[in-house]
PDB file of N, CA and C in Angstrom:
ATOM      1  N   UNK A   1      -9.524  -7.565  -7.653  1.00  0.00           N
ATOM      2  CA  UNK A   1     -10.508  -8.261  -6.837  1.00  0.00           C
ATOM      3  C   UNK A   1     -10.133  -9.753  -6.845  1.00  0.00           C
ATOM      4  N   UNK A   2      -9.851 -10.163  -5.979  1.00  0.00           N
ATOM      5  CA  UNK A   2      -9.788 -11.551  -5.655  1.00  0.00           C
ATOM      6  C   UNK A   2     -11.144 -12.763  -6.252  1.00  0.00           C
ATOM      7  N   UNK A   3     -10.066 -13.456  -6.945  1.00  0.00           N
ATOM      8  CA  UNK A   3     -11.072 -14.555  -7.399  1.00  0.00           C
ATOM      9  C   UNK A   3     -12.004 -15.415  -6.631  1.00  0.00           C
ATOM     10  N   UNK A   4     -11.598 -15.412  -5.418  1.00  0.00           N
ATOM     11  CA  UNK A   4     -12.507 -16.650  -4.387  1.00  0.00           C
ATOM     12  C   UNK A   4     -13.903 -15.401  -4.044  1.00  0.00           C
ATOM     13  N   UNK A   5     -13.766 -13.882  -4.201  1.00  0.00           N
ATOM     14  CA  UNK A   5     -14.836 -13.182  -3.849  1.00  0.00           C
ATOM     15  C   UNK A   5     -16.191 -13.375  -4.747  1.00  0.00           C
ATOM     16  N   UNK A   6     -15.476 -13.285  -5.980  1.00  0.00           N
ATOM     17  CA  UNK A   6     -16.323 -14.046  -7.595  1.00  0.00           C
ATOM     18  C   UNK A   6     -17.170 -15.267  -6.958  1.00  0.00           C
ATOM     19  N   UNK A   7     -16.176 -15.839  -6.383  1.00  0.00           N
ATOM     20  CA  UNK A   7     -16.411 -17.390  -6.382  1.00  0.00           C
ATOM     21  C   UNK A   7     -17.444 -17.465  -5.646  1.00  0.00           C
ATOM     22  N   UNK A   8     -17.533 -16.969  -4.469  1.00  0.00           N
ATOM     23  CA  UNK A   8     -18.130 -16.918  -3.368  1.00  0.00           C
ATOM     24  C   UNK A   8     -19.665 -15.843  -3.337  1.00  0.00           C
ATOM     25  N   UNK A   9     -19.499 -15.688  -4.701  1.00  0.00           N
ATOM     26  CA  UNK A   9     -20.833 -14.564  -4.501  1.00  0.00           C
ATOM     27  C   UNK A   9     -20.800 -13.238  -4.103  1.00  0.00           C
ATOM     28  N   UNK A  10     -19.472 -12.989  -3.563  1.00  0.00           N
ATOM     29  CA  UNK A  10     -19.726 -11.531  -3.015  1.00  0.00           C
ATOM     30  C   UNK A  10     -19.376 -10.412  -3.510  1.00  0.00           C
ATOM     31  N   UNK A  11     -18.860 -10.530  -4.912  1.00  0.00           N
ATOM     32  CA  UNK A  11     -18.922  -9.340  -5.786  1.00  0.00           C
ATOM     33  C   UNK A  11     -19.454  -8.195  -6.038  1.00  0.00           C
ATOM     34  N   UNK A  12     -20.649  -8.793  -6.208  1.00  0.00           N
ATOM     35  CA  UNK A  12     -21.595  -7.120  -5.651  1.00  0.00           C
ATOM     36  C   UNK A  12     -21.780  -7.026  -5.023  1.00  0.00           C
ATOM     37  N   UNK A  13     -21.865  -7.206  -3.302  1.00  0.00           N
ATOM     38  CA  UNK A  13     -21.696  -6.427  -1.514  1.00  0.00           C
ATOM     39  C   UNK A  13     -20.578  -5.946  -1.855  1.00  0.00           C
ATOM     40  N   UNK A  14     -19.112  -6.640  -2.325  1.00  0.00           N
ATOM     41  CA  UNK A  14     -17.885  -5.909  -1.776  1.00  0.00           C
ATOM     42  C   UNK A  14     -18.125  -4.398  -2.595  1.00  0.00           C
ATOM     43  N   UNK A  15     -18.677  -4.554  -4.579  1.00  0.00           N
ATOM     44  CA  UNK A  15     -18.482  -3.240  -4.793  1.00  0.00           C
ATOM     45  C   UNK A  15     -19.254  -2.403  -4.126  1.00  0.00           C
ATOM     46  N   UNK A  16     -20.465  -2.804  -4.058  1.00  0.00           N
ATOM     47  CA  UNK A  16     -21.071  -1.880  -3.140  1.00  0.00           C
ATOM     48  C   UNK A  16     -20.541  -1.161  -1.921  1.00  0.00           C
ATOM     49  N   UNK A  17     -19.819  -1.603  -1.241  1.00  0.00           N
ATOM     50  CA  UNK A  17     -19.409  -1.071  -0.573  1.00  0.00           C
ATOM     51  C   UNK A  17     -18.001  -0.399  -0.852  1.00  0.00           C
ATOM     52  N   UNK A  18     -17.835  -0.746  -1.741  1.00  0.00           N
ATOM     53  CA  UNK A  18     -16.306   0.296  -2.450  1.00  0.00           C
ATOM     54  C   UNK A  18     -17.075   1.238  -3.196  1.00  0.00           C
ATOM     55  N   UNK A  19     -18.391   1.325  -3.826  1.00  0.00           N
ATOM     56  CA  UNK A  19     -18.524   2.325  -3.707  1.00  0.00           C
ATOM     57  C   UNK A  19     -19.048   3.748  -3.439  1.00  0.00           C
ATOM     58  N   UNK A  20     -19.981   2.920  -1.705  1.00  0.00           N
ATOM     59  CA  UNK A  20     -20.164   3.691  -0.946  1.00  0.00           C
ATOM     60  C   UNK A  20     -19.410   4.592  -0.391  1.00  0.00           C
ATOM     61  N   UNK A  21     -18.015   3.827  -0.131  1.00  0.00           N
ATOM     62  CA  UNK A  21     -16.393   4.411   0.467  1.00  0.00           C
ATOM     63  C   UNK A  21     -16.458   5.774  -0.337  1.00  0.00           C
ATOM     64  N   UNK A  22     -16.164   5.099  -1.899  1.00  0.00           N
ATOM     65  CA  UNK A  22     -15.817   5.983  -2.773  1.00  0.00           C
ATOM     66  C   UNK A  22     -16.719   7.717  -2.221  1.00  0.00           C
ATOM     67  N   UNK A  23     -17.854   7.380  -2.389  1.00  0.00           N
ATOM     68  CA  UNK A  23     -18.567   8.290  -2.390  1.00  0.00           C
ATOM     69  C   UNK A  23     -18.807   8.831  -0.967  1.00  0.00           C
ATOM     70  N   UNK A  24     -18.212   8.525   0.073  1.00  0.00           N
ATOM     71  CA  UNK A  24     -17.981   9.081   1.423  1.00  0.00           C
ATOM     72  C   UNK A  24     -16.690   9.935   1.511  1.00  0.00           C
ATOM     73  N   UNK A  25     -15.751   9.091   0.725  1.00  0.00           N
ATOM     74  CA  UNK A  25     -14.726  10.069   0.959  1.00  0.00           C
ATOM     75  C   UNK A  25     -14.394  10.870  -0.558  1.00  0.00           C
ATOM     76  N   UNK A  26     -15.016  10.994  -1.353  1.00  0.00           N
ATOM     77  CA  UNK A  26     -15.081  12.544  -2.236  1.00  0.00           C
ATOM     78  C   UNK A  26     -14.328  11.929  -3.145  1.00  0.00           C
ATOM     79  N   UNK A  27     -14.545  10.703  -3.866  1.00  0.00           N
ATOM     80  CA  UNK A  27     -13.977  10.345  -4.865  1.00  0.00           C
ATOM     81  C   UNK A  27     -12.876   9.365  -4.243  1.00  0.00           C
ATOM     82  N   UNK A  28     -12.046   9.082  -3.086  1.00  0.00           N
ATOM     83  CA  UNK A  28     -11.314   8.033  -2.508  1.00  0.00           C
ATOM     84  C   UNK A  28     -12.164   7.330  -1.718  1.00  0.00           C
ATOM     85  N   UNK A  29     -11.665   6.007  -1.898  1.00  0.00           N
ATOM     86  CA  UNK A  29     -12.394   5.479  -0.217  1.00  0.00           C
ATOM     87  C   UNK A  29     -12.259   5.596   0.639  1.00  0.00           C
ATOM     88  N   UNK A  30     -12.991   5.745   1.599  1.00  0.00           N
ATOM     89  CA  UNK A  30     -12.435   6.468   2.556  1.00  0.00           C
ATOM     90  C   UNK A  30     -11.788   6.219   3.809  1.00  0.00           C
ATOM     91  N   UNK A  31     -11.837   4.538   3.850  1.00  0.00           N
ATOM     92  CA  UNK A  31     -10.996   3.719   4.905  1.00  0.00           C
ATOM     93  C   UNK A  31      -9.995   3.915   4.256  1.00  0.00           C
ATOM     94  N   UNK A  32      -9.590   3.414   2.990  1.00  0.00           N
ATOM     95  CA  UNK A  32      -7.966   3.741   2.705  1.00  0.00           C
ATOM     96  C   UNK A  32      -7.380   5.169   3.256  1.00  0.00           C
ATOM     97  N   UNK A  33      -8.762   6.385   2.423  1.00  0.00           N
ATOM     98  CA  UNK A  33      -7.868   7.194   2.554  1.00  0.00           C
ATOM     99  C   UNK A  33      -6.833   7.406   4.332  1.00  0.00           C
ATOM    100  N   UNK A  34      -8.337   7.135   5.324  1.00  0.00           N
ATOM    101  CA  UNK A  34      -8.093   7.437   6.674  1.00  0.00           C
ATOM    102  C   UNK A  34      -6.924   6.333   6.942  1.00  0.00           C
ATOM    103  N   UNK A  35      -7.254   5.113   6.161  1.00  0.00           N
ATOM    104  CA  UNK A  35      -5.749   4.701   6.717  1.00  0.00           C
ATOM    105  C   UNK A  35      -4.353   5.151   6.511  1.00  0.00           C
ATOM    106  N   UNK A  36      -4.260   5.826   5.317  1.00  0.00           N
ATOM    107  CA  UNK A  36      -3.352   6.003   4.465  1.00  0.00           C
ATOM    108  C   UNK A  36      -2.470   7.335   5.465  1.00  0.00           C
ATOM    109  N   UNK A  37      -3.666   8.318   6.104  1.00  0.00           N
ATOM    110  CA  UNK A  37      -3.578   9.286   6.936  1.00  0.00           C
ATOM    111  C   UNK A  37      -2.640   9.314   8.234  1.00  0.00           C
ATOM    112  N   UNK A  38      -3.229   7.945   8.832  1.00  0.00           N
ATOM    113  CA  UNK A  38      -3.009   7.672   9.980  1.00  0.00           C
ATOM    114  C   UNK A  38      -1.608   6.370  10.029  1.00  0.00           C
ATOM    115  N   UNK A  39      -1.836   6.139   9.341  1.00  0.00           N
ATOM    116  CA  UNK A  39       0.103   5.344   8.963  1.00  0.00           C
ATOM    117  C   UNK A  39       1.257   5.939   8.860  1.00  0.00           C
ATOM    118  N   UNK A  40       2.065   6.047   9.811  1.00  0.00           N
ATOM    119  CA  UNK A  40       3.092   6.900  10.009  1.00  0.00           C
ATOM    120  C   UNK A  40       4.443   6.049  10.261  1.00  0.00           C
ATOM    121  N   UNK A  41       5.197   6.006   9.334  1.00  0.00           N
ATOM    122  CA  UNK A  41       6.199   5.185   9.742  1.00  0.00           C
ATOM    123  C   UNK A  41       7.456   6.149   9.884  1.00  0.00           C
ATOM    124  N   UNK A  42       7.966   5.852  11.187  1.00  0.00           N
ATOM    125  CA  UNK A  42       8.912   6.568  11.564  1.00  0.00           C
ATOM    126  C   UNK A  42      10.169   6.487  10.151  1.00  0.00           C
ATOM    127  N   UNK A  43      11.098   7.753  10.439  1.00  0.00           N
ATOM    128  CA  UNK A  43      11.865   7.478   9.631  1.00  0.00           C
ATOM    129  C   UNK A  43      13.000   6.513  10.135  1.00  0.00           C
ATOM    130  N   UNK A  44      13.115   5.914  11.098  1.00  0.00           N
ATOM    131  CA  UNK A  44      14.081   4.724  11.962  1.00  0.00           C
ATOM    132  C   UNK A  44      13.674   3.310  11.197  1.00  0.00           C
ATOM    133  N   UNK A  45      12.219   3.318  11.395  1.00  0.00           N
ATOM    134  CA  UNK A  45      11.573   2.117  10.949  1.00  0.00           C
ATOM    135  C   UNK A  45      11.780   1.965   9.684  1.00  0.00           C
ATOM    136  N   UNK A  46      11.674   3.169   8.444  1.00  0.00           N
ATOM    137  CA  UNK A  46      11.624   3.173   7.146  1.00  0.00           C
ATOM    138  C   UNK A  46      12.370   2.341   7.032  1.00  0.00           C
ATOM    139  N   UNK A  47      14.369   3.025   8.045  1.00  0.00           N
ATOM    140  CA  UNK A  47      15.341   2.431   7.299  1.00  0.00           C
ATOM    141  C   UNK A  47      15.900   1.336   7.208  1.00  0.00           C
ATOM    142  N   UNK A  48      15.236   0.529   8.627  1.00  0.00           N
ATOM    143  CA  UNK A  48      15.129  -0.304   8.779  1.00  0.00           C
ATOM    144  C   UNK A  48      14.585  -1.537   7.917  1.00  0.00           C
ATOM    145  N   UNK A  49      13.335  -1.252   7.406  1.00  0.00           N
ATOM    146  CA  UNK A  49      12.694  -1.924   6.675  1.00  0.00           C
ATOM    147  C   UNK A  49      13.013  -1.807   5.162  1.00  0.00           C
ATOM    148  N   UNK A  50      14.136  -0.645   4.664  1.00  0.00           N
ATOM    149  CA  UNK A  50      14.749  -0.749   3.574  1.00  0.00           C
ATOM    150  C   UNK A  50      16.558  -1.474   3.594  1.00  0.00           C
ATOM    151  N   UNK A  51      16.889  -1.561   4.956  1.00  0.00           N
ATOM    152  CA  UNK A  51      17.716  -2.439   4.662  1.00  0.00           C
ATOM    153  C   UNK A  51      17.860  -4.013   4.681  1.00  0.00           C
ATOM    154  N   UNK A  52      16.300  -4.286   5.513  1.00  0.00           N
ATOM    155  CA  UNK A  52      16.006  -5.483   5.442  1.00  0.00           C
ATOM    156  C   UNK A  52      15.252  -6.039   3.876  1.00  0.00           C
ATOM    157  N   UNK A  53      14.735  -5.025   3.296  1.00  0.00           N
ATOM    158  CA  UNK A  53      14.292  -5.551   2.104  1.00  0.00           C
ATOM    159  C   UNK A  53      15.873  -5.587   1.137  1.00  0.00           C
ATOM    160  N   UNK A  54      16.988  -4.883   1.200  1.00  0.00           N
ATOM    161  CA  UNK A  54      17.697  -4.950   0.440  1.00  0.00           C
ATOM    162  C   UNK A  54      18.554  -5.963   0.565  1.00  0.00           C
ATOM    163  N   UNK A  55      18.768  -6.340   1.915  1.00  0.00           N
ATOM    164  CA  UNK A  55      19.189  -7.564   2.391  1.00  0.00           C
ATOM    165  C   UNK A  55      18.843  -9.021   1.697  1.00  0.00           C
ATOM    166  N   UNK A  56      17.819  -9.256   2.011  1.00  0.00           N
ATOM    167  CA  UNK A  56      16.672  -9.904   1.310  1.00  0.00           C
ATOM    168  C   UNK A  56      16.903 -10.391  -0.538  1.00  0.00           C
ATOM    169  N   UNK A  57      16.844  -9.117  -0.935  1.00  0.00           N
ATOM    170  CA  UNK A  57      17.313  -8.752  -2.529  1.00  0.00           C
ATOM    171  C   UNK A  57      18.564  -9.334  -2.516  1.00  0.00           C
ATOM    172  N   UNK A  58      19.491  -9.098  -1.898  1.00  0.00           N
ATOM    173  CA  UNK A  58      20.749  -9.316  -2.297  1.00  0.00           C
ATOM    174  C   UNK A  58      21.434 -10.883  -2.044  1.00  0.00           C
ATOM    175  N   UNK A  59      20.750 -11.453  -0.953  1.00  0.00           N
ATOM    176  CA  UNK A  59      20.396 -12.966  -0.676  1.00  0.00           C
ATOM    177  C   UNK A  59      19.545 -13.544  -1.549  1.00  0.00           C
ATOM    178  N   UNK A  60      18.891 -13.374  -2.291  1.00  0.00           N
ATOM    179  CA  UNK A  60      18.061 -13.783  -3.599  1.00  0.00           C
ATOM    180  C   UNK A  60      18.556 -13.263  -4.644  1.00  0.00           C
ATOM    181  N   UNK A  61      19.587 -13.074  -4.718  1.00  0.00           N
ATOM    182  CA  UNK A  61      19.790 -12.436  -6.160  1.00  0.00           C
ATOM    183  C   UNK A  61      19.132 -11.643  -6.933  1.00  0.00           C
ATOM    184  N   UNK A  62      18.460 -10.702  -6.345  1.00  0.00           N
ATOM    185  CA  UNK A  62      17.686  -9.838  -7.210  1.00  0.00           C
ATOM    186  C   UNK A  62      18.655  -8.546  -7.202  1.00  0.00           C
ATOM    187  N   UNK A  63      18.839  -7.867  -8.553  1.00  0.00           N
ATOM    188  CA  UNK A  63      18.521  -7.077  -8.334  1.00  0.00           C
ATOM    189  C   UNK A  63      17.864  -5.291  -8.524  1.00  0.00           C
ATOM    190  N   UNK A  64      17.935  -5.059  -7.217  1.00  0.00           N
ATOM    191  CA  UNK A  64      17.120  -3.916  -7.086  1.00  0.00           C
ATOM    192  C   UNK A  64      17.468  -2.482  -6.499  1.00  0.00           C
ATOM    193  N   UNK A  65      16.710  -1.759  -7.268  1.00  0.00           N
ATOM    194  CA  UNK A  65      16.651  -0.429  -7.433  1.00  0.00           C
ATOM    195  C   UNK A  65      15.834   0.060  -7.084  1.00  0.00           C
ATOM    196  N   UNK A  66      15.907   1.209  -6.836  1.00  0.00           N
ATOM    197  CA  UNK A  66      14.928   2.552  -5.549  1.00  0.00           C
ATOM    198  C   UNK A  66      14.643   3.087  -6.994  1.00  0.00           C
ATOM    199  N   UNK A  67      13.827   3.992  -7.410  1.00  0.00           N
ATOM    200  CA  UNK A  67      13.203   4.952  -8.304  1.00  0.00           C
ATOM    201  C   UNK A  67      13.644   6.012  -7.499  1.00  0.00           C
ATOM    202  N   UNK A  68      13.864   6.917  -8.376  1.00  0.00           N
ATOM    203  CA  UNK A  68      14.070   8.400  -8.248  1.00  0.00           C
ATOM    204  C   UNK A  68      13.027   8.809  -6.964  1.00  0.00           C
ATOM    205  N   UNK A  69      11.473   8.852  -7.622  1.00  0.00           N
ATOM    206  CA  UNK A  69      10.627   9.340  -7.237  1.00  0.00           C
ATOM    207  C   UNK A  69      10.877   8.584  -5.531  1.00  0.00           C
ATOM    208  N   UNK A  70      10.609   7.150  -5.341  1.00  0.00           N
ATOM    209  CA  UNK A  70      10.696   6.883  -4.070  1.00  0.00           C
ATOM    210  C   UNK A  70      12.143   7.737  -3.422  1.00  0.00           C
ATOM    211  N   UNK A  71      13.080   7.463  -4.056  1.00  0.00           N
ATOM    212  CA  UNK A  71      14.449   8.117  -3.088  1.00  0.00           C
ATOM    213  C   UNK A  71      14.059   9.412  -2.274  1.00  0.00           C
ATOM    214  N   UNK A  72      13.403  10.275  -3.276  1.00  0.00           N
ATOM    215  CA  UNK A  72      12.943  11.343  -2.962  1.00  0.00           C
ATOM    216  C   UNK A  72      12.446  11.809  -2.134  1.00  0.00           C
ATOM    217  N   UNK A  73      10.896  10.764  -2.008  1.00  0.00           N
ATOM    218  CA  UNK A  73      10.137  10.666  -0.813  1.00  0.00           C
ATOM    219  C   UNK A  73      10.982  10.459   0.707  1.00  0.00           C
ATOM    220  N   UNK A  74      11.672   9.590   0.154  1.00  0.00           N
ATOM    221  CA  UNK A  74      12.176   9.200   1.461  1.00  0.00           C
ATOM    222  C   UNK A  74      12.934  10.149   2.050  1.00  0.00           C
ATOM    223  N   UNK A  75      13.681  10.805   1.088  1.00  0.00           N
ATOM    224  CA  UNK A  75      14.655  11.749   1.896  1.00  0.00           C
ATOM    225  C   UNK A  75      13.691  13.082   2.376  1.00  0.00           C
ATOM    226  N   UNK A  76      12.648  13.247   1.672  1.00  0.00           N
ATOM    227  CA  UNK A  76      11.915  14.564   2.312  1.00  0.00           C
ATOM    228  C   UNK A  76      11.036  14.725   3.336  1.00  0.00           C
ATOM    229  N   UNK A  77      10.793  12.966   4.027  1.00  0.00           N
ATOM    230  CA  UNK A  77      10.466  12.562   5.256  1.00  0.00           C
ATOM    231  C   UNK A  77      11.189  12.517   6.457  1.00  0.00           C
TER     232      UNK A  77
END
């Protein structure tokens, strides 16, 4: 939770309403979940957006590694 929400007083509206979510969608919230649903990223776009992040990495000197588990995902999409 973001500190300026504290700040600002709205701590208890926002949980409240996280966990109304919660309890609409059966233990998830249920805008995430529906967003989570409805987000579809092509697999063109994925690869796109993984060679621009690796790009990125490799111009910053980071570096970085895929996890098993993500590789996975990706290839079974």
């Amino acid at each position: 939770m973001p500190l300026w929400m504290y700040e600002a007083g709205l701590l208890e509206r926002v949980m409240d309403w996280v966990r109304g979510e919660v309890i609409i969608g059966s233990g998830y919230p249920y805008v995430i979940e529906t967003a989570d649903q409805t987000a579809v990223l092509q697999a063109e776009d994925r690869q796109i957006f993984f060679r621009i992040l690796q790009d990125w990495a490799e111009a910053a000197q980071l570096n970085l590694r895929f996890s098993r588990k993500m590789v996975s995902k990706v290839r079974r999409r």
